[in-house]
PDB file of N, CA and C in Angstrom:
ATOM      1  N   UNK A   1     134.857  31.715  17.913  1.00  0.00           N
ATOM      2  CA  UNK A   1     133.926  30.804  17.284  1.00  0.00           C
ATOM      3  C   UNK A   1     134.707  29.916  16.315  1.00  0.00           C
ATOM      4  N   UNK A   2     134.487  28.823  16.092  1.00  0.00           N
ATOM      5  CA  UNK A   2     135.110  27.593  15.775  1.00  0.00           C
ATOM      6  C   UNK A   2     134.221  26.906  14.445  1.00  0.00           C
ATOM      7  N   UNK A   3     134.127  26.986  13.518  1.00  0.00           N
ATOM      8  CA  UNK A   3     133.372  26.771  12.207  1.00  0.00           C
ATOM      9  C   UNK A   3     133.619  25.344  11.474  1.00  0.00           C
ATOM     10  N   UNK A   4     133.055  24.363  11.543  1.00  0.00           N
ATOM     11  CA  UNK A   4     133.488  22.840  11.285  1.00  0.00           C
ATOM     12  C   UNK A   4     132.954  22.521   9.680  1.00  0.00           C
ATOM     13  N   UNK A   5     132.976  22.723   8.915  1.00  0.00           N
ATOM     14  CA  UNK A   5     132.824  22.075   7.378  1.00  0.00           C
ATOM     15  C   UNK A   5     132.977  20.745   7.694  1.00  0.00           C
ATOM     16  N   UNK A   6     132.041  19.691   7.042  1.00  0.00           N
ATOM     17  CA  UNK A   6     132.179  18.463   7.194  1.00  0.00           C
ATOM     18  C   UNK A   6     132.146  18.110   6.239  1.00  0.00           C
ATOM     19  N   UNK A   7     132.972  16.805   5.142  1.00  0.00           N
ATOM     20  CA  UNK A   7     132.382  16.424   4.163  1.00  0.00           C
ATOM     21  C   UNK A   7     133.622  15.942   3.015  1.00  0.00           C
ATOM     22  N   UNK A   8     133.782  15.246   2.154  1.00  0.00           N
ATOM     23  CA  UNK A   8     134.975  14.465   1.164  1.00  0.00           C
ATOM     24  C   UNK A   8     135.592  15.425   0.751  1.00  0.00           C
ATOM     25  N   UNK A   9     134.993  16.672   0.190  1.00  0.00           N
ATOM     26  CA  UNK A   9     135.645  17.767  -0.552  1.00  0.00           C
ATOM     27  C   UNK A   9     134.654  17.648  -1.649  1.00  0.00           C
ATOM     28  N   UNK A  10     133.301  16.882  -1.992  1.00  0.00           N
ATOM     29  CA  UNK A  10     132.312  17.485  -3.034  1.00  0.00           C
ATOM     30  C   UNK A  10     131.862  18.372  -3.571  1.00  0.00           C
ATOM     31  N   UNK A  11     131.275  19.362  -4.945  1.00  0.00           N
ATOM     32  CA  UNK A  11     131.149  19.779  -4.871  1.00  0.00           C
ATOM     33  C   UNK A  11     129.636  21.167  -3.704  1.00  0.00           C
ATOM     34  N   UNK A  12     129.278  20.587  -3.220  1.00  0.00           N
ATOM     35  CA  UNK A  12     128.112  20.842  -1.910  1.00  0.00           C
ATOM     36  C   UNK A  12     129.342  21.541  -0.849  1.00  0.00           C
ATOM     37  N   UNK A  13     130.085  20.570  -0.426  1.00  0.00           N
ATOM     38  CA  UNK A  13     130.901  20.862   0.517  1.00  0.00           C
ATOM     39  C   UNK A  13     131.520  22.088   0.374  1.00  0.00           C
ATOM     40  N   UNK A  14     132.192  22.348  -0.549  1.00  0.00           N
ATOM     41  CA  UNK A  14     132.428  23.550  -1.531  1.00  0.00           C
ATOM     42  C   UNK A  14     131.908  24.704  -1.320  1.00  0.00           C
ATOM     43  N   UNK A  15     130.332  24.713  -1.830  1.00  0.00           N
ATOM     44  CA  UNK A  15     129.789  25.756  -1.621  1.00  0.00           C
ATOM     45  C   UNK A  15     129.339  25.660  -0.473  1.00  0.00           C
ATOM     46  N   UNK A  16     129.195  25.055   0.609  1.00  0.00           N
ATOM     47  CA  UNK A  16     128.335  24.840   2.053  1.00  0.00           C
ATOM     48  C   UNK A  16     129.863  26.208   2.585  1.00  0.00           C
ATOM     49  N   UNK A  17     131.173  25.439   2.493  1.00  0.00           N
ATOM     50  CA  UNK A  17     132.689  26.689   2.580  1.00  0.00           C
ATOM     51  C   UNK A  17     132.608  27.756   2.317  1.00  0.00           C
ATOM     52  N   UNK A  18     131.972  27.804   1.396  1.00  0.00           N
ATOM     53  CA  UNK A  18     132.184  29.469   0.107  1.00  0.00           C
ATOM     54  C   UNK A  18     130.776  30.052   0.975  1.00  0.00           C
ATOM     55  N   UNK A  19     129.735  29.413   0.768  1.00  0.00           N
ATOM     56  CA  UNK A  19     128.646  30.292   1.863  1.00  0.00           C
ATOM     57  C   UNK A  19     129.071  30.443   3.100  1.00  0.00           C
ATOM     58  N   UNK A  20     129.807  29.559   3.809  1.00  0.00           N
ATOM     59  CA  UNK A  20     129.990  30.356   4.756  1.00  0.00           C
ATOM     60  C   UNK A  20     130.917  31.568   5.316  1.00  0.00           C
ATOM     61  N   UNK A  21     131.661  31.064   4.414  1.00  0.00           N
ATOM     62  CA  UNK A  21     132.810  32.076   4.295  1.00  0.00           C
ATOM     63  C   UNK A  21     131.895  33.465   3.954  1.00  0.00           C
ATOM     64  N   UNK A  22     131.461  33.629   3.266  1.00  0.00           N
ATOM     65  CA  UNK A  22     130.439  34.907   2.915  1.00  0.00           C
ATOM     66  C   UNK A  22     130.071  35.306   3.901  1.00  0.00           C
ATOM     67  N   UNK A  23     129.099  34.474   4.462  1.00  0.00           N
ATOM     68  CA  UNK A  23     127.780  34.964   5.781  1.00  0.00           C
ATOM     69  C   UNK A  23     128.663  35.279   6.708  1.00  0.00           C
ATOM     70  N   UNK A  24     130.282  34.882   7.164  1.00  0.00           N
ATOM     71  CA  UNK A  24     131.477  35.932   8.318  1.00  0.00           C
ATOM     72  C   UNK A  24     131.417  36.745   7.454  1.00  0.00           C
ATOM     73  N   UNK A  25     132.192  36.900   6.599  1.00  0.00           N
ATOM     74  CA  UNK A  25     132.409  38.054   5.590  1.00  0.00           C
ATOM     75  C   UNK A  25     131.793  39.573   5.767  1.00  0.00           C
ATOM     76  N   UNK A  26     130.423  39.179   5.030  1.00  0.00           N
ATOM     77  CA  UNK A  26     129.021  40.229   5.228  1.00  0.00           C
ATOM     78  C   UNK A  26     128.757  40.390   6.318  1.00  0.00           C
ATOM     79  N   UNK A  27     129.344  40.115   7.306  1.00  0.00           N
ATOM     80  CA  UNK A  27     128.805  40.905   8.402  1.00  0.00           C
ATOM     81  C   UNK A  27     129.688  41.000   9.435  1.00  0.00           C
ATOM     82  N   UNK A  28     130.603  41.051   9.468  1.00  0.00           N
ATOM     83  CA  UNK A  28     132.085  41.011   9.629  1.00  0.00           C
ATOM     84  C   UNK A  28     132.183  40.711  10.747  1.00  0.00           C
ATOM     85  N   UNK A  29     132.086  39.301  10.971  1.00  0.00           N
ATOM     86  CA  UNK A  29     132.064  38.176  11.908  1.00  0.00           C
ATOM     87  C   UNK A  29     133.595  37.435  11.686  1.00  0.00           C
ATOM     88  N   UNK A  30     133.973  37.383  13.157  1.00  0.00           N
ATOM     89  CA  UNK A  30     135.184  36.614  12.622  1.00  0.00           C
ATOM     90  C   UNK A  30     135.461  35.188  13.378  1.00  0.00           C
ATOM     91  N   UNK A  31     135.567  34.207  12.609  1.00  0.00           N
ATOM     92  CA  UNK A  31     135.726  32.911  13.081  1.00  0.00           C
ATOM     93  C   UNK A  31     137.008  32.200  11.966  1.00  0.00           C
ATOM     94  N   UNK A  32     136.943  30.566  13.156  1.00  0.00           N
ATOM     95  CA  UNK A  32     138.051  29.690  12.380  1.00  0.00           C
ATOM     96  C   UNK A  32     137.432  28.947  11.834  1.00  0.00           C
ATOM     97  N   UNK A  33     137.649  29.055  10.322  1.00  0.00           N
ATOM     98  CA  UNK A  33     136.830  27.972   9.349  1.00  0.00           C
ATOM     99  C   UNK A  33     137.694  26.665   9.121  1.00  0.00           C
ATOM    100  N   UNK A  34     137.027  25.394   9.340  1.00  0.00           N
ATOM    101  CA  UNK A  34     138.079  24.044   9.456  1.00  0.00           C
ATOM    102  C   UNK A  34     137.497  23.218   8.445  1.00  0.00           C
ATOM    103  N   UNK A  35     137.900  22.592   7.542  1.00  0.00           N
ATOM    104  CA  UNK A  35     137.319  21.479   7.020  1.00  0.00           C
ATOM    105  C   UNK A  35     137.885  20.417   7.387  1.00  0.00           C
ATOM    106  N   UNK A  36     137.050  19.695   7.034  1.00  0.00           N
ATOM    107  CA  UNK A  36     136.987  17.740   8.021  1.00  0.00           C
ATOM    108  C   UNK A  36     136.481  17.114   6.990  1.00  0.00           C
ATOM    109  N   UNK A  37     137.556  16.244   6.437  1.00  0.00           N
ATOM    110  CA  UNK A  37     137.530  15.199   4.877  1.00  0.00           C
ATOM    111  C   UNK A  37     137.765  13.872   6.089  1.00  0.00           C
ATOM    112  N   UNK A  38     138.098  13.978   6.913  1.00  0.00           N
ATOM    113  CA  UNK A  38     138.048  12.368   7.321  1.00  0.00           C
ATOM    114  C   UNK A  38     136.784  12.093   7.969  1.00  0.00           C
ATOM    115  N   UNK A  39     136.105  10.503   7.134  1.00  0.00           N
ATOM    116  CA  UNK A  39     135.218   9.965   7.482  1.00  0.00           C
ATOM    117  C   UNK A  39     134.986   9.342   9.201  1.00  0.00           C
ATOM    118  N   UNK A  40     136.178   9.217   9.409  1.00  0.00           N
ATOM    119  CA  UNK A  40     135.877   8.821  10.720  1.00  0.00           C
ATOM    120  C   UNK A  40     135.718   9.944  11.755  1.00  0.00           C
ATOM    121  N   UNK A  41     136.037  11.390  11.812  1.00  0.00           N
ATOM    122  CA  UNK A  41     135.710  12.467  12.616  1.00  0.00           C
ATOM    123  C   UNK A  41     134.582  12.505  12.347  1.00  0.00           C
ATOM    124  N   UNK A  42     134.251  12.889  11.059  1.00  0.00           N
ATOM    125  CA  UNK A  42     132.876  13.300  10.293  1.00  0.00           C
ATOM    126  C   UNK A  42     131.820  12.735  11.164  1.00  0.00           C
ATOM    127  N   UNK A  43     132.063  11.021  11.335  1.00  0.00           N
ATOM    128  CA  UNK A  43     131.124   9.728  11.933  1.00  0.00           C
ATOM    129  C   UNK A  43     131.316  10.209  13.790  1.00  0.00           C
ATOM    130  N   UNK A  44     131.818  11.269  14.343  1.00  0.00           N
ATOM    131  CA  UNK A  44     132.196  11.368  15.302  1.00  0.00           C
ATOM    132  C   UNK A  44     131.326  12.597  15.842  1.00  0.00           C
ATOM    133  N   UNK A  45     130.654  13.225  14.907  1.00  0.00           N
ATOM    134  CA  UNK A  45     129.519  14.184  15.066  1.00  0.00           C
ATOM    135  C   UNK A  45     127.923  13.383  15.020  1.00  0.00           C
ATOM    136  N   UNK A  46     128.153  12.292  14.891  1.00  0.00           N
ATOM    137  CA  UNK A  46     126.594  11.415  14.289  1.00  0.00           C
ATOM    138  C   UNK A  46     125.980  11.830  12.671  1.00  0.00           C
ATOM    139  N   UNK A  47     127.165  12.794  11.733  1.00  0.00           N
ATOM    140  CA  UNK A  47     126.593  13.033  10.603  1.00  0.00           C
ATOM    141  C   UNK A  47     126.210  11.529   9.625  1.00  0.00           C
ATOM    142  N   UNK A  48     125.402  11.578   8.615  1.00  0.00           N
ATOM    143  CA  UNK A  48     125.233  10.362   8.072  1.00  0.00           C
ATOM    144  C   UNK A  48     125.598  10.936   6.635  1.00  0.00           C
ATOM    145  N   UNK A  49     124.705  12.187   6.470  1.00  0.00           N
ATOM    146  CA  UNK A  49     125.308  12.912   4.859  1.00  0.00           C
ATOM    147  C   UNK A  49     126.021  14.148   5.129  1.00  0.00           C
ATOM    148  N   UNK A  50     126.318  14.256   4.299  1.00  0.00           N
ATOM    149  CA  UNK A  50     127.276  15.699   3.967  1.00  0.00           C
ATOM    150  C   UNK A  50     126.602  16.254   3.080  1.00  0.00           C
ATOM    151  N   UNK A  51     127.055  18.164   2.968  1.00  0.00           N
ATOM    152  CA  UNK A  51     127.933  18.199   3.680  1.00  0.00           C
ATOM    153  C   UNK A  51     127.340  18.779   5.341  1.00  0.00           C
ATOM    154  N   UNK A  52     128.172  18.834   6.181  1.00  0.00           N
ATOM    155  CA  UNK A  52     127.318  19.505   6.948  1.00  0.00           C
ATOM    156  C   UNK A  52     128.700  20.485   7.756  1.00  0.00           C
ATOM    157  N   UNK A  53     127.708  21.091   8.736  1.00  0.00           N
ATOM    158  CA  UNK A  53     127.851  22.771   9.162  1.00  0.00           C
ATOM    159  C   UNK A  53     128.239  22.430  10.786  1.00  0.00           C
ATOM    160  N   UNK A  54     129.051  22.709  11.685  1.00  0.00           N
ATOM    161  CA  UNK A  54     129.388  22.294  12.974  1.00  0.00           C
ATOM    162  C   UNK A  54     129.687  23.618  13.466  1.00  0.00           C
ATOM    163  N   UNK A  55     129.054  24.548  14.283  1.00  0.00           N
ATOM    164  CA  UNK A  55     129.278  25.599  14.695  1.00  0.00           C
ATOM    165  C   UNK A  55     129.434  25.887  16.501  1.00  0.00           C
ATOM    166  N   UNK A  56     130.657  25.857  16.922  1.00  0.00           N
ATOM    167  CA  UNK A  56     131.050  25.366  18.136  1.00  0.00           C
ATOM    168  C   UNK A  56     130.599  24.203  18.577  1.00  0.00           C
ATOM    169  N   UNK A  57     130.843  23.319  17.853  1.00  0.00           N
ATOM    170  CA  UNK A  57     130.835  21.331  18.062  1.00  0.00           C
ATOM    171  C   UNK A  57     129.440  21.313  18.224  1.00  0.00           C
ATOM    172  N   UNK A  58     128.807  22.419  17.427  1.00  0.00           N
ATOM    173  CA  UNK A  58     127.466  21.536  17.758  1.00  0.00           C
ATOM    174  C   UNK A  58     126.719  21.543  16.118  1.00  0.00           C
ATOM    175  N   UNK A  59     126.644  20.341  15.819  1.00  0.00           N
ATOM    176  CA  UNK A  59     125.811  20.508  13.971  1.00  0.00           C
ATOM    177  C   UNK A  59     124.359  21.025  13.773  1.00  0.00           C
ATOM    178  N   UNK A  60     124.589  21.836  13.095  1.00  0.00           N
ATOM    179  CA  UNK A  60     123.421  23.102  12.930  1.00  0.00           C
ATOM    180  C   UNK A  60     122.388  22.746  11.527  1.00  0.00           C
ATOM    181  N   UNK A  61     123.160  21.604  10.627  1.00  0.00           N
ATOM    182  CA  UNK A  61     122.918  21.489   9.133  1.00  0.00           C
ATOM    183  C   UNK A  61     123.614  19.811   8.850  1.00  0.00           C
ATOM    184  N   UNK A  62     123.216  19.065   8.010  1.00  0.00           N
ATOM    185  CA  UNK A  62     123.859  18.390   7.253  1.00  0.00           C
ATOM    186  C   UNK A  62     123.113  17.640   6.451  1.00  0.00           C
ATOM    187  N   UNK A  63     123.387  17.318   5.403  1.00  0.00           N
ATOM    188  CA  UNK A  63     122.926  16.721   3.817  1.00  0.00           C
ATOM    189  C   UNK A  63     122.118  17.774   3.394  1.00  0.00           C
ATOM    190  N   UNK A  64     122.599  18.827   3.129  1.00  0.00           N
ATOM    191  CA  UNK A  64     122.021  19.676   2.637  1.00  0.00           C
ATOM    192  C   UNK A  64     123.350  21.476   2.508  1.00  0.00           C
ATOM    193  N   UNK A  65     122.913  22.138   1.323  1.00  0.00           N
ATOM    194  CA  UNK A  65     123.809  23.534   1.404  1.00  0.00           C
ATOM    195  C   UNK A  65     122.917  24.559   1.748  1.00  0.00           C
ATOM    196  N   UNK A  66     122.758  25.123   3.040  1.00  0.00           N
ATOM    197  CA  UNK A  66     121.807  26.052   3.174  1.00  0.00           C
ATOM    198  C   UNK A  66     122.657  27.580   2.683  1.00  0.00           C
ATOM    199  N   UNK A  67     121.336  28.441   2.160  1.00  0.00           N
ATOM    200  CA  UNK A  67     122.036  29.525   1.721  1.00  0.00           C
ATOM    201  C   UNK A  67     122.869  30.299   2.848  1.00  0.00           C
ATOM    202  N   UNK A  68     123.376  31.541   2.517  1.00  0.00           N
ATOM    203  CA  UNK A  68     124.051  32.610   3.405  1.00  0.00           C
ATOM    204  C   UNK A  68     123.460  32.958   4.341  1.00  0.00           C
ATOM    205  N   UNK A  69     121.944  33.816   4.312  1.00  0.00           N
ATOM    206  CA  UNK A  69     121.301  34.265   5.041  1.00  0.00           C
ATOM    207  C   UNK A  69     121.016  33.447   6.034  1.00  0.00           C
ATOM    208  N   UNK A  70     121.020  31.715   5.743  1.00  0.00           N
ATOM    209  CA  UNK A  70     120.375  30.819   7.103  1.00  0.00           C
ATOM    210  C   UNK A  70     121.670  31.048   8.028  1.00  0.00           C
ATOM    211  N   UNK A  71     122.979  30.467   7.022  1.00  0.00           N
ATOM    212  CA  UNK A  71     123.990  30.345   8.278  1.00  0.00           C
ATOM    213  C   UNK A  71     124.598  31.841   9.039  1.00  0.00           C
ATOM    214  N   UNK A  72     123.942  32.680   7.982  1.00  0.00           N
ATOM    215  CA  UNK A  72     124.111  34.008   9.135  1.00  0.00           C
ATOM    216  C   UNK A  72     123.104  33.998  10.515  1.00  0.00           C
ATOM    217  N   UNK A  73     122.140  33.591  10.147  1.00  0.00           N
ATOM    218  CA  UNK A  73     121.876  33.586  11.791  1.00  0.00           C
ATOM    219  C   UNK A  73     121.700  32.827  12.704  1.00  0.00           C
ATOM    220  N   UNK A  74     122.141  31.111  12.298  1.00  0.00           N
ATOM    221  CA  UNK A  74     123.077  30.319  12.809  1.00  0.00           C
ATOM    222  C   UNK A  74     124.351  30.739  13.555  1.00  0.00           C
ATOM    223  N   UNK A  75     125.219  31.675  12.887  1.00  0.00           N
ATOM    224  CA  UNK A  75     126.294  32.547  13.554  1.00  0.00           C
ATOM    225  C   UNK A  75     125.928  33.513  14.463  1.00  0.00           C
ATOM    226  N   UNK A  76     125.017  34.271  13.867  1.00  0.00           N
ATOM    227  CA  UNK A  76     124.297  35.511  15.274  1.00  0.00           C
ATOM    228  C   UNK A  76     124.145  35.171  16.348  1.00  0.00           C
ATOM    229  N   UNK A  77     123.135  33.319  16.273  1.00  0.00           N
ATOM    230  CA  UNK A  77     122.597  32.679  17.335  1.00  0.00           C
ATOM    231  C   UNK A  77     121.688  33.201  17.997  1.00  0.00           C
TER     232      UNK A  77
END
């Protein structure tokens, strides 16, 4: 599983990272967490805000930090 962080490096983006990093964590899920600061990839998902959430190339979240528990079962699927 392939984990896409999207977003400048704001603070949102930040914690959108740090939650997700948790929600593998807690449940001992293991994936590659990537962040993506360039605007032109970012524009290459159709995001408009940040930060947002790309979970095997497909965006699950964006302009918004959803808590742990959502992107845990975003990850479960």
């Amino acid at each position: 599983m392939i984990i896409k962080v999207l977003g400048p490096g704001c603070k949102n983006c930040k914690n959108l990272e740090k939650n997700t990093l948790d929600a593998l964590k807690s449940r001992s899920v293991e994936a590659k967490v990537v962040k993506v600061t360039d605007i032109a990839e970012i524009q290459k998902y159709g995001v408009m805000r940040t930060p947002a959430l790309v979970i095997d190339e497909e965006v699950v979240v964006s302009g918004r930090v959803p808590k742990e528990d959502e992107i845990a079962q975003w990850i479960n699927g």
